[in-house]
N, C-alpha and C. Protein backbone atom coordinates (compact mmCIF):
# COMPACT_ATOMS: atom_id res chain seq x y z
N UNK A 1 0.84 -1.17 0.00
CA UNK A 1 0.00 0.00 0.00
C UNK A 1 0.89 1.24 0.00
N UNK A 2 0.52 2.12 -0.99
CA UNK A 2 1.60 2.97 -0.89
C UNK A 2 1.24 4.13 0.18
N UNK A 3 2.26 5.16 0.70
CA UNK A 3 2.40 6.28 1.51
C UNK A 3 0.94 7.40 1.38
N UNK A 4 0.77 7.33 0.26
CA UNK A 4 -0.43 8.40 0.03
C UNK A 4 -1.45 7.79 1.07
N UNK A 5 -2.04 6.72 1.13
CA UNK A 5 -3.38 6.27 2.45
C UNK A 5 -2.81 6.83 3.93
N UNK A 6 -1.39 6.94 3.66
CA UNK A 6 -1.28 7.47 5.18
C UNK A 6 -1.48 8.70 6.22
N UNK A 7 -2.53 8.28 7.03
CA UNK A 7 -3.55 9.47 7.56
C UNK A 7 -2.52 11.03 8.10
N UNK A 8 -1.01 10.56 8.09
CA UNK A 8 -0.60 11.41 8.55
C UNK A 8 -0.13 12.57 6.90
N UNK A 9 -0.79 12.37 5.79
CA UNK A 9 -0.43 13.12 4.54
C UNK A 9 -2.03 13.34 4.13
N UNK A 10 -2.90 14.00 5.53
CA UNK A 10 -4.46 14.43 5.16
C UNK A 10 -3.81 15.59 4.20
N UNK A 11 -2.95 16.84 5.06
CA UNK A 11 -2.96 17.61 4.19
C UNK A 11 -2.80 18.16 2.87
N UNK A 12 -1.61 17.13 2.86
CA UNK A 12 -1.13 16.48 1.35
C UNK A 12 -2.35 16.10 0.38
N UNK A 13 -3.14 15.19 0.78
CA UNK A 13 -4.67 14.67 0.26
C UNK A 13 -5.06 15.74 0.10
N UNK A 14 -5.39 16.53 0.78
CA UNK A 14 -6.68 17.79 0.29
C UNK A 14 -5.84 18.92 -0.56
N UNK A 15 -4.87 18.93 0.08
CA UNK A 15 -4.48 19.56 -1.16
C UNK A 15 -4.14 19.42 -2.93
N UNK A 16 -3.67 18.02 -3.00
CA UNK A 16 -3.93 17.26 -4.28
C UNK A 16 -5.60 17.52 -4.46
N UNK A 17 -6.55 17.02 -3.74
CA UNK A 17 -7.61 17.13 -4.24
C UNK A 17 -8.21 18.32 -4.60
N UNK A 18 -7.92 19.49 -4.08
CA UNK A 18 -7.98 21.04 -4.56
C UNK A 18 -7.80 21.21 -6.43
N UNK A 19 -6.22 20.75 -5.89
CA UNK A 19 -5.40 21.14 -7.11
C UNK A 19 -6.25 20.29 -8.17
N UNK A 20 -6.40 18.97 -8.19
CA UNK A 20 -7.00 17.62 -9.16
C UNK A 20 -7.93 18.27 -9.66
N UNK A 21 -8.86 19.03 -8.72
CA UNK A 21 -10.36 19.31 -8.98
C UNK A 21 -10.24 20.44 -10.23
N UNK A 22 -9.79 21.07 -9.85
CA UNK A 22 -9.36 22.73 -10.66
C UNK A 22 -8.52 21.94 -11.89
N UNK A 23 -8.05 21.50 -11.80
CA UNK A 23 -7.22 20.84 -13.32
C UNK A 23 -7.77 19.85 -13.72
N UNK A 24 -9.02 19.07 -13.61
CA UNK A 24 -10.06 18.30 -14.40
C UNK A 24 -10.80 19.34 -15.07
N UNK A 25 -11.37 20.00 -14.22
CA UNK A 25 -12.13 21.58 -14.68
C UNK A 25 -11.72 22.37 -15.73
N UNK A 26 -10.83 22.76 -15.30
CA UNK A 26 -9.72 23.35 -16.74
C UNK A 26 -9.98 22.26 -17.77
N UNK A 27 -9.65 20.94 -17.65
CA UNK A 27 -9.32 20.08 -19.10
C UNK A 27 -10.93 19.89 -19.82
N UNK A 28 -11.54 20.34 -18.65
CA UNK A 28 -13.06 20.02 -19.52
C UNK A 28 -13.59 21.11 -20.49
N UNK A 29 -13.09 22.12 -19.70
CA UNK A 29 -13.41 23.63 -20.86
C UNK A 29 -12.60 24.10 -21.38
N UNK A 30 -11.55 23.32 -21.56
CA UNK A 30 -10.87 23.44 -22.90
C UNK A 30 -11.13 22.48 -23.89
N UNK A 31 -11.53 21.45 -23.88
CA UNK A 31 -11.94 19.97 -24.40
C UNK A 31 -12.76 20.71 -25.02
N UNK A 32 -14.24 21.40 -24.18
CA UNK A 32 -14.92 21.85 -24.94
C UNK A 32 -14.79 23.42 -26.21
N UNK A 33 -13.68 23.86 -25.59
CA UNK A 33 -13.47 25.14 -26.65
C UNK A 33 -12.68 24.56 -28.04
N UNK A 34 -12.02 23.10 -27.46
CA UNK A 34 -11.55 22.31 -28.76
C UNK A 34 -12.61 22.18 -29.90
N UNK A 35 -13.73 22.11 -29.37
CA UNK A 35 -15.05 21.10 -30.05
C UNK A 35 -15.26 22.13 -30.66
N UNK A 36 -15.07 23.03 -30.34
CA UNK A 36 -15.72 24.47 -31.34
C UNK A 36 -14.87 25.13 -31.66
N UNK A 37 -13.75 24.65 -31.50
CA UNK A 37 -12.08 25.84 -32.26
C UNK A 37 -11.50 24.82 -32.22
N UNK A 38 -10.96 23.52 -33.36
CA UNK A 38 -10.43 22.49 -33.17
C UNK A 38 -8.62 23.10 -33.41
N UNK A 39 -8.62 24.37 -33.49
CA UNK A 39 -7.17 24.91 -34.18
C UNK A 39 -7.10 25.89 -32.96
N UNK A 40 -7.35 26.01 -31.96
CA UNK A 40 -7.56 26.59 -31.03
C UNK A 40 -5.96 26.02 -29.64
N UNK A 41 -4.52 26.58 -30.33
CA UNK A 41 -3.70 25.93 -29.51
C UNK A 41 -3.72 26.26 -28.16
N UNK A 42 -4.26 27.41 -27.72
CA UNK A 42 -3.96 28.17 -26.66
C UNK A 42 -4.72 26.55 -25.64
N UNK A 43 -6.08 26.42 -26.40
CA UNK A 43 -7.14 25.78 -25.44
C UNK A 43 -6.36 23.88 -25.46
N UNK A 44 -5.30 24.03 -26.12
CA UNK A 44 -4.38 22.66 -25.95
C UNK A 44 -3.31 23.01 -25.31
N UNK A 45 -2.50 23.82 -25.26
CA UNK A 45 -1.63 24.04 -24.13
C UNK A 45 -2.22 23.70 -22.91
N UNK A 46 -3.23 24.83 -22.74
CA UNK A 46 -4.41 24.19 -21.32
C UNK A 46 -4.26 22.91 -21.17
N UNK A 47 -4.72 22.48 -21.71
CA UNK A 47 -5.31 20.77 -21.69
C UNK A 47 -3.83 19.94 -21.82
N UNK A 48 -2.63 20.40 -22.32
CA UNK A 48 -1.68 19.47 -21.46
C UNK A 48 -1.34 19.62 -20.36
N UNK A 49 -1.32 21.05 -19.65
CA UNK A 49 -0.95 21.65 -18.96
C UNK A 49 -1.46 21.32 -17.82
N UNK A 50 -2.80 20.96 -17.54
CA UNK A 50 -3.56 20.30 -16.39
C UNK A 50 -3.48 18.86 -16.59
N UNK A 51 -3.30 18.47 -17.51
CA UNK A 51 -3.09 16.62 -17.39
C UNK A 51 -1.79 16.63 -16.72
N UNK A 52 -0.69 17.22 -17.15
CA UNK A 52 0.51 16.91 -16.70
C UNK A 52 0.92 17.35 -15.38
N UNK A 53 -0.08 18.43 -14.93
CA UNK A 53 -0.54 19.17 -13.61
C UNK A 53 -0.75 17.72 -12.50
N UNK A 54 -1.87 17.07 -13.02
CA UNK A 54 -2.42 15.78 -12.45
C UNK A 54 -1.37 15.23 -11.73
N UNK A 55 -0.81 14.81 -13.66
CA UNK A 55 -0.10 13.48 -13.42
C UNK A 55 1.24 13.89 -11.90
N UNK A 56 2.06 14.93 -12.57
CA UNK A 56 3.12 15.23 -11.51
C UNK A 56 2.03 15.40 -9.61
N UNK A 57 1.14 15.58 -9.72
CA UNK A 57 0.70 15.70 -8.58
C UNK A 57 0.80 14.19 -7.66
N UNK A 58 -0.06 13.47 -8.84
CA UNK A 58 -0.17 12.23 -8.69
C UNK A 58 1.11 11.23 -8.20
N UNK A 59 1.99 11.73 -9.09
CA UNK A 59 3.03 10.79 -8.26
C UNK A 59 4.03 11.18 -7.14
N UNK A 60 3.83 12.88 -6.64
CA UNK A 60 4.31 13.27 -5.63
C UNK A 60 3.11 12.17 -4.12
N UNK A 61 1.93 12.38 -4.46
CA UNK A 61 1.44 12.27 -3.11
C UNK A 61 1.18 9.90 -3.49
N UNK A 62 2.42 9.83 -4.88
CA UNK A 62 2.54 8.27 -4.98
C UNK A 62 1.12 7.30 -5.03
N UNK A 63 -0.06 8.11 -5.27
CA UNK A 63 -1.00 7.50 -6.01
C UNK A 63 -0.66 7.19 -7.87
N UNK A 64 -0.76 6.09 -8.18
CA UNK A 64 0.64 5.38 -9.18
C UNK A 64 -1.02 5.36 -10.20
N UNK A 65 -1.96 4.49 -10.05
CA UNK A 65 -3.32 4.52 -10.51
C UNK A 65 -3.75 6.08 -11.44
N UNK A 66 -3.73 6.84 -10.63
CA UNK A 66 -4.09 8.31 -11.20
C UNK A 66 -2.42 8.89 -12.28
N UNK A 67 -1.53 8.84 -11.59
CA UNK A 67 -0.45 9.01 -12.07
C UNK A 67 0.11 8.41 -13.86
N UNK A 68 0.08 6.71 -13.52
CA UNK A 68 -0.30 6.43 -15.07
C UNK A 68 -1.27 6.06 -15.85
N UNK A 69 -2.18 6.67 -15.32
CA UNK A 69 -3.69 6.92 -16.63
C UNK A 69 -3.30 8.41 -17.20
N UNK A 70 -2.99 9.34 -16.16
CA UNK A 70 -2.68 10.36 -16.77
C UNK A 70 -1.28 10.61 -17.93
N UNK A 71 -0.33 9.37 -17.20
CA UNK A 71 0.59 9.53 -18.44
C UNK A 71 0.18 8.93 -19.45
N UNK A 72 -0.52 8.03 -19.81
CA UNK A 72 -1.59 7.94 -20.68
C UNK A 72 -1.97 9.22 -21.94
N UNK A 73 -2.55 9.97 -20.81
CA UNK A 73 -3.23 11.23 -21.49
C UNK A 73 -2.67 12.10 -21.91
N UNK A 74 -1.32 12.02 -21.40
CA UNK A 74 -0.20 13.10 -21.87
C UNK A 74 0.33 12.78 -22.98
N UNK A 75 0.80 11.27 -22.94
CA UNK A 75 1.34 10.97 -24.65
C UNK A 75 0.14 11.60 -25.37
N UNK A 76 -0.77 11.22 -25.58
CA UNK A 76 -1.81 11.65 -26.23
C UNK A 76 -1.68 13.11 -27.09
N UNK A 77 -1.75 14.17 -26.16
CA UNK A 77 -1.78 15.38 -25.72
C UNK A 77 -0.51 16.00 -26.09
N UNK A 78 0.63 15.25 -25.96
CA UNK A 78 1.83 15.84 -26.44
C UNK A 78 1.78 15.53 -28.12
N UNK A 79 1.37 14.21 -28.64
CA UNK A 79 1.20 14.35 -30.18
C UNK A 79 0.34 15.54 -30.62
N UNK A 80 -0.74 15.69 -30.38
CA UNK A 80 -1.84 16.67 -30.57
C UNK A 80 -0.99 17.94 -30.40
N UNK A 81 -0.45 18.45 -29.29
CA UNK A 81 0.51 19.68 -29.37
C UNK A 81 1.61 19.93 -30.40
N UNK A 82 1.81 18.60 -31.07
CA UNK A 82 3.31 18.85 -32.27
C UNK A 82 2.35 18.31 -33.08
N UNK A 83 1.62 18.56 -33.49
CA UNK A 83 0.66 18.50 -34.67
C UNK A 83 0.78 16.97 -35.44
N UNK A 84 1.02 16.24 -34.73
CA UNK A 84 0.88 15.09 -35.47
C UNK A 84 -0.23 14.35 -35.35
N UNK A 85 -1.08 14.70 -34.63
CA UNK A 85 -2.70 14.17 -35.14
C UNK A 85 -3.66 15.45 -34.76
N UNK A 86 -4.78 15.35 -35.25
CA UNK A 86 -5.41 16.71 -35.43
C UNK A 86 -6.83 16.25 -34.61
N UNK A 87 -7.36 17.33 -34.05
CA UNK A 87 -8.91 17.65 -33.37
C UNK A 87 -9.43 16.90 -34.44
N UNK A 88 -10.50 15.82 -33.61
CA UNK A 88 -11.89 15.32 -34.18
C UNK A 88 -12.78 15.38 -32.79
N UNK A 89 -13.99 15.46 -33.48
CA UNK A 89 -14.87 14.89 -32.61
C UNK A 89 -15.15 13.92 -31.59
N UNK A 90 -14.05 12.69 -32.46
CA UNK A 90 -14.18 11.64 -31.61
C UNK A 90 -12.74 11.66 -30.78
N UNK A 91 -11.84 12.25 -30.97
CA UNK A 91 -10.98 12.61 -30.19
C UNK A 91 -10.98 13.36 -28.99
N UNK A 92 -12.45 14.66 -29.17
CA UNK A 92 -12.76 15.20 -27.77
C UNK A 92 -13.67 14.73 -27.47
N UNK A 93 -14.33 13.58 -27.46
CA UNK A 93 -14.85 12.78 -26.83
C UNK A 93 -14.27 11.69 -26.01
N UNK A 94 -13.34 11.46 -26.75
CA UNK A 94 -12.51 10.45 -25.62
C UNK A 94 -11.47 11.14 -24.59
N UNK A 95 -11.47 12.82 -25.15
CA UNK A 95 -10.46 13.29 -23.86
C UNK A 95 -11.78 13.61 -22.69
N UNK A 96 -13.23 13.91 -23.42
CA UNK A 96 -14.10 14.07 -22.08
C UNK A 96 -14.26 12.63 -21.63
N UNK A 97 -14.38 11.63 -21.94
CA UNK A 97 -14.32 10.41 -21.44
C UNK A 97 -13.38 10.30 -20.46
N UNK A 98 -12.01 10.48 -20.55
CA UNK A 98 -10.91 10.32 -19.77
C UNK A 98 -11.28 11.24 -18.64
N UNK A 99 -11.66 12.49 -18.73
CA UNK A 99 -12.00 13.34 -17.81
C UNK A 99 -13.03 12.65 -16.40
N UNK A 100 -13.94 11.97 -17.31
CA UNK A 100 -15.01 11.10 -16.69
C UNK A 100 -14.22 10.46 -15.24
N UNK A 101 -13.34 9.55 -16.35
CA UNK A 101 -12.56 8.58 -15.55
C UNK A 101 -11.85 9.19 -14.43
N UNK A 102 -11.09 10.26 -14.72
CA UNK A 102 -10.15 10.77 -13.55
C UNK A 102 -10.99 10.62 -12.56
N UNK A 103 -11.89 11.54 -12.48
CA UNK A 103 -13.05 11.69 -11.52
C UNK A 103 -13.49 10.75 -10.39
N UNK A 104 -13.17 9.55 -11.25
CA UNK A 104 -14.01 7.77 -10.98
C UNK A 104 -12.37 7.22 -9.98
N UNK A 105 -11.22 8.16 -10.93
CA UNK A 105 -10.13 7.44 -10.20
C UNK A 105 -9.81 7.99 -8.25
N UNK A 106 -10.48 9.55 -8.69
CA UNK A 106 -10.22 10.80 -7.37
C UNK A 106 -11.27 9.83 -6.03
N UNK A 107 -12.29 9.66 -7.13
CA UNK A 107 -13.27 8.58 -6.05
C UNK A 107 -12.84 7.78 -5.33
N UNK A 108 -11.96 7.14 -6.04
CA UNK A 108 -10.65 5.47 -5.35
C UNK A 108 -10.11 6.01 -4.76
N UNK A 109 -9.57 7.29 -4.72
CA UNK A 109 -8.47 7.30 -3.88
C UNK A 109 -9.08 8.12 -2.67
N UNK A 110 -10.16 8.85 -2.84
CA UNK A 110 -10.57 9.68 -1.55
C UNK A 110 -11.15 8.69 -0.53
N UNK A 111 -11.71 7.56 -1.15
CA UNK A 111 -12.14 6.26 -0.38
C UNK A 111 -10.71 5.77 0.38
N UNK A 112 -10.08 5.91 -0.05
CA UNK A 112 -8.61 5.41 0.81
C UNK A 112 -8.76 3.88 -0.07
N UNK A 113 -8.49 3.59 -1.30
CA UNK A 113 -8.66 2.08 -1.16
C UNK A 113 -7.26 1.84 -1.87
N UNK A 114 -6.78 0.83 -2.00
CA UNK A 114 -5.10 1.01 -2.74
C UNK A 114 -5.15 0.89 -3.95
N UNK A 115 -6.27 0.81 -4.71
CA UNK A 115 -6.05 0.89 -6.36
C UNK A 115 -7.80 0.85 -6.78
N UNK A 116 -8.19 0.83 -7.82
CA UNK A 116 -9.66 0.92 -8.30
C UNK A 116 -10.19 -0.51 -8.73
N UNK A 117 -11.63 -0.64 -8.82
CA UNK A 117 -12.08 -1.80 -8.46
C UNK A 117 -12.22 -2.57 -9.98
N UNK A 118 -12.77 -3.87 -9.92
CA UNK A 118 -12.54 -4.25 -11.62
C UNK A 118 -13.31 -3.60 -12.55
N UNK A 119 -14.23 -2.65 -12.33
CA UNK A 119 -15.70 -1.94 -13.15
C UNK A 119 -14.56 -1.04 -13.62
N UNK A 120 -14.15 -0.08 -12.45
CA UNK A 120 -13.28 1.59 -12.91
C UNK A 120 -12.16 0.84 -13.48
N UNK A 121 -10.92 -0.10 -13.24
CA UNK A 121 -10.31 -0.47 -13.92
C UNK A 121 -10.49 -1.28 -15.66
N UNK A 122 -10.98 -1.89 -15.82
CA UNK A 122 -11.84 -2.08 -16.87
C UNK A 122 -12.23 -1.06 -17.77
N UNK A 123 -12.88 0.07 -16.72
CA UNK A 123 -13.39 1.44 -17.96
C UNK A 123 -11.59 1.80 -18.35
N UNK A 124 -10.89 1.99 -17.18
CA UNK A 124 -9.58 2.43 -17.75
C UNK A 124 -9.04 2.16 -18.68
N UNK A 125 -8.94 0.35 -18.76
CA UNK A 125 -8.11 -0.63 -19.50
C UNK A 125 -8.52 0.04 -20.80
N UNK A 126 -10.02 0.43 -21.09
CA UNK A 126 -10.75 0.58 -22.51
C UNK A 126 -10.39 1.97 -22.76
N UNK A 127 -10.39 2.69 -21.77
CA UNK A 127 -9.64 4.66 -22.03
C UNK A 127 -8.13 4.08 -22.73
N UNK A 128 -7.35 3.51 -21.88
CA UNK A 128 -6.13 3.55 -22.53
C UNK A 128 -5.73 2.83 -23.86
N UNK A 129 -6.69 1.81 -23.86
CA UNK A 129 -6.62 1.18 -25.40
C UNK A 129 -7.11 2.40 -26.36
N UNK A 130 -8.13 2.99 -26.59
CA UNK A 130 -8.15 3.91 -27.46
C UNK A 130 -7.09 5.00 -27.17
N UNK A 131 -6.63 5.73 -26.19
CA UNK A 131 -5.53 6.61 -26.27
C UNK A 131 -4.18 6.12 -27.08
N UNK A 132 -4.12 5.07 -26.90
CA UNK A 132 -2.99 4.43 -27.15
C UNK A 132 -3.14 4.13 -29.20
N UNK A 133 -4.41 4.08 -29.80
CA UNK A 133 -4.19 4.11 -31.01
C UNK A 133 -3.98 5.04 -31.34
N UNK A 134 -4.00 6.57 -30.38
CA UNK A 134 -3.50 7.65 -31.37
C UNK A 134 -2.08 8.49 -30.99
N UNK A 135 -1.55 7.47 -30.04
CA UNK A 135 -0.30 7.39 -29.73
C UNK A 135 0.23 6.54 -30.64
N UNK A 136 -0.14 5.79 -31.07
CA UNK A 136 0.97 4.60 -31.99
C UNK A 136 0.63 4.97 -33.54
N UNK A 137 -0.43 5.84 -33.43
CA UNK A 137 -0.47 6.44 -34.75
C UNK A 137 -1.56 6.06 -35.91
């Protein structure tokens, strides 16, 4: 079980969860200014900028679960920033999907449990299989 469940890093916890909350938020309304400005870099800087926000959060307070789904989302996110795959529809649908998930993952961990259950893992397994085809191209 890693260090993050340990009651003596509450503050640590709420403060990740501050920060998590505000940088899901951000990635959602930029996701959505994607959908309607798919050339819109400013609103993709954003949107790596809070995934990678996450992720580094994530593995300071050593929740590993949240940490690599989000590196996940960053490969993603870093192609999309060097223009090697372009805004679709179904592309900001699967970054609001992922958004979904974080959410589902903040759930696991505010429960104190040491990793997510086979339903949220499962939805993951299926987030990262599609991230991963537009990482491999």
């Amino acid at each position: 079980m890693s260090d993050y469940l340990d009651p003596n890093n509450e503050e640590l916890l709420k403060d990740f969860f501050a920060e998590a909350t505000s940088q899901v938020e951000s990635l959602e309304q930029n996701v959505l200014v994607l959908e309607n400005d798919p050339g819109n870099k400013d609103a993709i800087d954003e949107i790596f900028r809070a995934a990678h926000t996450i992720k580094g959060a994530s593995g300071v307070i050593e929740c590993h679960f949240i940490e690599n789904f989000m590196h996940k989302v960053e490969n993603l996110l870093d192609r999309l920033r060097n223009d090697e795959i372009a805004v679709s529809a179904e592309l900001t649908g699967l970054l609001l999907r992922c958004c979904d998930h974080m959410g589902r993952l903040m759930d696991v961990l505010e429960a104190g449990q040491p990793e997510p259950d086979a339903d949220v893992q499962a939805q993951g397994e299926q987030l990262q299989g599609e991230l991963g085809r537009y990482v491999a191209g």
